[in-house]
Protein backbone atom coordinates (compact mmCIF):
# COMPACT_ATOMS: atom_id res chain seq x y z
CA UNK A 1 100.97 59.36 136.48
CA UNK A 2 98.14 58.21 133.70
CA UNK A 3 94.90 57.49 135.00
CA UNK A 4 92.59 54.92 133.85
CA UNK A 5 90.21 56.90 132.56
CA UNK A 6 92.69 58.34 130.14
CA UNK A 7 93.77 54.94 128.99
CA UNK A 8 89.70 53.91 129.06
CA UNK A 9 88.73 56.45 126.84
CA UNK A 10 91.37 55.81 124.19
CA UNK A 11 90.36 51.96 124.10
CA UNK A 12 87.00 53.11 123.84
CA UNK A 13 87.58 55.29 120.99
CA UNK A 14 89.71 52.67 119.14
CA UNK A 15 87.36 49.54 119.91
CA UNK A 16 84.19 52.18 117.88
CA UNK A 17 86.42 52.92 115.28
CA UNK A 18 87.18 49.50 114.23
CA UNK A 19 83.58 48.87 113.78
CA UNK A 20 82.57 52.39 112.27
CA UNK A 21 85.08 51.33 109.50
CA UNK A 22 83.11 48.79 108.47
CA UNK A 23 79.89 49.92 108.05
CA UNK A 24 80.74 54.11 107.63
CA UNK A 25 82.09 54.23 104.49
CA UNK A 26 79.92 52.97 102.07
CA UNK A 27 77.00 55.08 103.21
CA UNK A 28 79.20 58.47 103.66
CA UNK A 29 80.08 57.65 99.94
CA UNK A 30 76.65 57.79 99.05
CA UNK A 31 75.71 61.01 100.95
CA UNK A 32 78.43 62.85 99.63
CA UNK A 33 77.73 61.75 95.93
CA UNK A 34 73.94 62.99 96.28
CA UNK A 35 74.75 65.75 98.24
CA UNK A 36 77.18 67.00 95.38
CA UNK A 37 74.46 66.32 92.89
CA UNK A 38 71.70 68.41 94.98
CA UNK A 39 74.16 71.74 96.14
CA UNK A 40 75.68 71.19 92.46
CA UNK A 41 72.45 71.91 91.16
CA UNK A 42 71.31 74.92 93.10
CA UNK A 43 69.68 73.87 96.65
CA UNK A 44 70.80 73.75 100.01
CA UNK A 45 72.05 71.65 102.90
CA UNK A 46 70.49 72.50 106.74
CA UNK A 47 71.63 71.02 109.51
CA UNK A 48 71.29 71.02 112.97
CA UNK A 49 72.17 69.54 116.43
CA UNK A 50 72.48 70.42 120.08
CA UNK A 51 75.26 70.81 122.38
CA UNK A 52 78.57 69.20 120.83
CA UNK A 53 76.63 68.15 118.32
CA UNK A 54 75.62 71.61 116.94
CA UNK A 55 79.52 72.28 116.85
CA UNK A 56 79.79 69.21 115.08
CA UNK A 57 76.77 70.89 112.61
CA UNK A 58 78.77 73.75 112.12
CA UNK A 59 81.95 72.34 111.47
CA UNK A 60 79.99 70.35 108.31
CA UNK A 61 78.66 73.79 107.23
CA UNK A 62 81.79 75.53 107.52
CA UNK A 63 83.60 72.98 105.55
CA UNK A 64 80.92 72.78 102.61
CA UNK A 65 80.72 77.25 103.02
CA UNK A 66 84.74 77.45 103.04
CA UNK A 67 86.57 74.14 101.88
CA UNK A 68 87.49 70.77 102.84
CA UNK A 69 91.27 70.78 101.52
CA UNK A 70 91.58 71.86 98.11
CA UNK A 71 90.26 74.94 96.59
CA UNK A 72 86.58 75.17 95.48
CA UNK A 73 83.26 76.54 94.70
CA UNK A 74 81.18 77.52 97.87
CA UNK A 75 78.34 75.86 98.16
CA UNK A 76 75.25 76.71 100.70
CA UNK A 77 75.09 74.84 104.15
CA UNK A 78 73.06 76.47 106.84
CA UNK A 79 73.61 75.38 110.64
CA UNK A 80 70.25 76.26 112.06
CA UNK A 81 71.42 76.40 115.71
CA UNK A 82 73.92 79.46 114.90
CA UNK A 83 71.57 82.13 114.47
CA UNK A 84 71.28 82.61 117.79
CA UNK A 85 68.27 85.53 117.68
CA UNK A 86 66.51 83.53 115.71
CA UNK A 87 66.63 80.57 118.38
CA UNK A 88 66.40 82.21 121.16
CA UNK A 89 63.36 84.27 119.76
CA UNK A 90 61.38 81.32 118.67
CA UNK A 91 62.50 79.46 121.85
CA UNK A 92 60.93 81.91 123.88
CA UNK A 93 57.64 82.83 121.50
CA UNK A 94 56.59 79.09 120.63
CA UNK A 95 59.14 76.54 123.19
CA UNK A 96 62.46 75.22 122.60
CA UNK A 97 60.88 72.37 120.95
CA UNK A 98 60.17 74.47 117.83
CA UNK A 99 63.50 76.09 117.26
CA UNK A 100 64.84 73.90 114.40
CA UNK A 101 61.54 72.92 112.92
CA UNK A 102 60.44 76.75 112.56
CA UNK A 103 63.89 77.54 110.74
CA UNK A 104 63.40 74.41 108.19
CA UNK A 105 59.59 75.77 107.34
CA UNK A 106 61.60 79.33 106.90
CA UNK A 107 64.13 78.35 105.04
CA UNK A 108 63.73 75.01 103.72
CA UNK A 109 63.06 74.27 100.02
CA UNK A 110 62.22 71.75 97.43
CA UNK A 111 65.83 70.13 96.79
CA UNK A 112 67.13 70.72 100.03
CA UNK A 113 68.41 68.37 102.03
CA UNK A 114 68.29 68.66 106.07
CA UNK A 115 71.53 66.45 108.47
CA UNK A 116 70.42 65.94 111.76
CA UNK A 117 72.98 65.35 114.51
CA UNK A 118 72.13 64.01 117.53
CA UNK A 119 74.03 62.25 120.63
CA UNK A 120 71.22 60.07 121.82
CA UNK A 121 68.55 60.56 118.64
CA UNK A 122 65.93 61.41 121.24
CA UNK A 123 66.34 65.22 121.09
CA UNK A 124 62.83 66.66 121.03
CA UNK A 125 63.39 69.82 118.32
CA UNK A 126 65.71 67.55 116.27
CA UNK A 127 62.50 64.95 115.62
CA UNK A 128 60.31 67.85 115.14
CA UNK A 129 62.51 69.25 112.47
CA UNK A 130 62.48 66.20 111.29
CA UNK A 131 59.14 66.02 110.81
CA UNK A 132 58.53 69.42 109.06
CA UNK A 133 61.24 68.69 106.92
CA UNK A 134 59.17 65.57 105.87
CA UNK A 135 56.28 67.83 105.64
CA UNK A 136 57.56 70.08 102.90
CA UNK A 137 59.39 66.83 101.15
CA UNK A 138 62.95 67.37 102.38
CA UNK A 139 64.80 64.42 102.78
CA UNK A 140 66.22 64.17 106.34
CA UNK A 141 69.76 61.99 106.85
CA UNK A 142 70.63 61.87 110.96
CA UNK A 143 73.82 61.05 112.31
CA UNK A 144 73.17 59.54 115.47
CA UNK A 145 74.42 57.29 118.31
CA UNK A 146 73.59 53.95 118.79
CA UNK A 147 69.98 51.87 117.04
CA UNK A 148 67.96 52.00 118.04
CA UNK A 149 66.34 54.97 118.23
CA UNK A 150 63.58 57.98 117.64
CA UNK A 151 65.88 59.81 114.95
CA UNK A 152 67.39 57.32 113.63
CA UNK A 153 63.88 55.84 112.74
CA UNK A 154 62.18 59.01 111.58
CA UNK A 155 65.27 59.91 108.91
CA UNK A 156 65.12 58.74 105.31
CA UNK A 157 68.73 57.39 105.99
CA UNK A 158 70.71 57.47 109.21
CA UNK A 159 74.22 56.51 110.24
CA UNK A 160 74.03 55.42 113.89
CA UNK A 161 77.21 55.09 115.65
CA UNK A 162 77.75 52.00 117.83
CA UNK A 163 79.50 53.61 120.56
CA UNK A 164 79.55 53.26 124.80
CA UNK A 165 79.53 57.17 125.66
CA UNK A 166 78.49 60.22 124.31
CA UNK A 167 82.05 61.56 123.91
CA UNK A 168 82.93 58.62 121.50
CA UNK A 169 80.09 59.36 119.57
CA UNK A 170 80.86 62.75 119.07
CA UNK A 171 84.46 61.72 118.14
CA UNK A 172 83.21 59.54 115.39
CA UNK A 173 80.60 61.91 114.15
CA UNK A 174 83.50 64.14 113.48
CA UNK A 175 85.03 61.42 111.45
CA UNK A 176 82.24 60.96 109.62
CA UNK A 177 81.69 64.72 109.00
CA UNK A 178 85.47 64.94 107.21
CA UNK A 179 84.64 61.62 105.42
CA UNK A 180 81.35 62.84 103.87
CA UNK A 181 83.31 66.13 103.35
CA UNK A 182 85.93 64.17 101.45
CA UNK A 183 83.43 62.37 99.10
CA UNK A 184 81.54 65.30 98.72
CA UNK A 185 84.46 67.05 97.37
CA UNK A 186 85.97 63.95 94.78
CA UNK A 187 81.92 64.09 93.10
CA UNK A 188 81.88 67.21 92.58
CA UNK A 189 85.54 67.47 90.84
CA UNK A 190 83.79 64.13 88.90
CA UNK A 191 80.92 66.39 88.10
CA UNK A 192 83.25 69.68 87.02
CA UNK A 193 85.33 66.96 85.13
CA UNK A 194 82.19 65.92 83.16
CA UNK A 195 81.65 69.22 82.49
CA UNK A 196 84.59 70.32 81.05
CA UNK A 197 84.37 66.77 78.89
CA UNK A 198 80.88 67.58 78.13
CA UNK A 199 81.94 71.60 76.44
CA UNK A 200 85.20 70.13 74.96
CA UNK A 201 83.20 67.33 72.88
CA UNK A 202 80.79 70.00 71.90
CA UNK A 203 83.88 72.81 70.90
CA UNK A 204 85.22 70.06 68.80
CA UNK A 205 81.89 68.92 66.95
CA UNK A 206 81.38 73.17 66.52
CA UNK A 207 84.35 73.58 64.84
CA UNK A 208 84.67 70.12 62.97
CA UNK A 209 81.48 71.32 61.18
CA UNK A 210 82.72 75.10 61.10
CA UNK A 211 85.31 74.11 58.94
């Protein structure tokens, strides 16, 4: 016997998606592009989130660490919730507020970028990472559920999911996770490919003057 709920949830799911078409891609595009461009180039990407939303986190890291689907160079992602001494010591020394925002002052550089992931985009330590990110000039993008709201208005950029129930959310911000994955991975083969270009022009101007 189905129950409702089963059948609820699925219409749910499918009635966010349609709409998270629309507006999703264009901005996921655009994140993956820059974010090529900034790990490309030497800096880092932190992220963070709480509950299923720091498994989302680390899901993004792993796939930028390991790979999306075809082979590549690693590039650094850091999931700040996964160190769990560190958490749990600054959780008990200074408050759980402080957990993500002390590991952005740590770790955080200028280049960097720091993702946010957030549920309800009211999370206390997200907005205060948020805000030390902003402190030492990190741009901060936030993946959030539905606008408004306190994350969504503190990042530099934010994709907020228009979605009845956490779970959906979640679902979606996984979505968006392999999408930003996936054009994360074509700029960076357009960057290796402009590369390679880039050295074969200059091989052929060396030894068209060599000769």
């Amino acid at each position: 016997m189905k129950l409702a709920s089963d059948v609820t949830h699925c219409d749910d799911l499918m009635r966010a998606l349609t709409g998270f078409r629309g507006y999703a891609g264009p901005l996921l595009r655009r994140w993956g592009t820059s974010l090529a461009t900034t790990l490309d180039g030497g800096a880092r990407l932190l992220v963070a989130g709480n509950g299923g939303s720091a498994a989302q986190a680390q899901h993004l890291s792993a796939e930028l660490v390991g790979r999306y689907r075809d082979d590549r160079a690693p590039f650094s992602a850091v999931a700040l919730h996964a160190d769990t001494s560190a958490t749990t010591a600054i959780a008990n020394d200074y408050g759980v507020q402080e957990i993500f925002a002390r590991q952005v002052a740590a770790h955080g550089r200028t280049g960097d970028v720091l993702i946010l992931l957030s549920t309800s985009g009211a999370s206390s330590n997200l907005l205060a990472a948020a805000d030390r990110a902003h402190r030492l000039g990190l741009p901060v993008w936030a993946l959030t559920g539905p606008a408004p709201n306190p994350l969504a208005h503190n990042a530099d950029d934010a994709l907020c999911v228009d979605a009845a129930t956490s779970a959906t959310v979640q679902e979606l911000h996984l979505v968006a996770v392999h999408m930003l994955c996936e054009a994360f991975d074509e700029a960076v083969e357009r960057r290796a490919t402009a590369r390679r270009r880039q050295a074969e022009e200059r091989w052929a101007l060396l030894t068209e003057e060599g000769a």
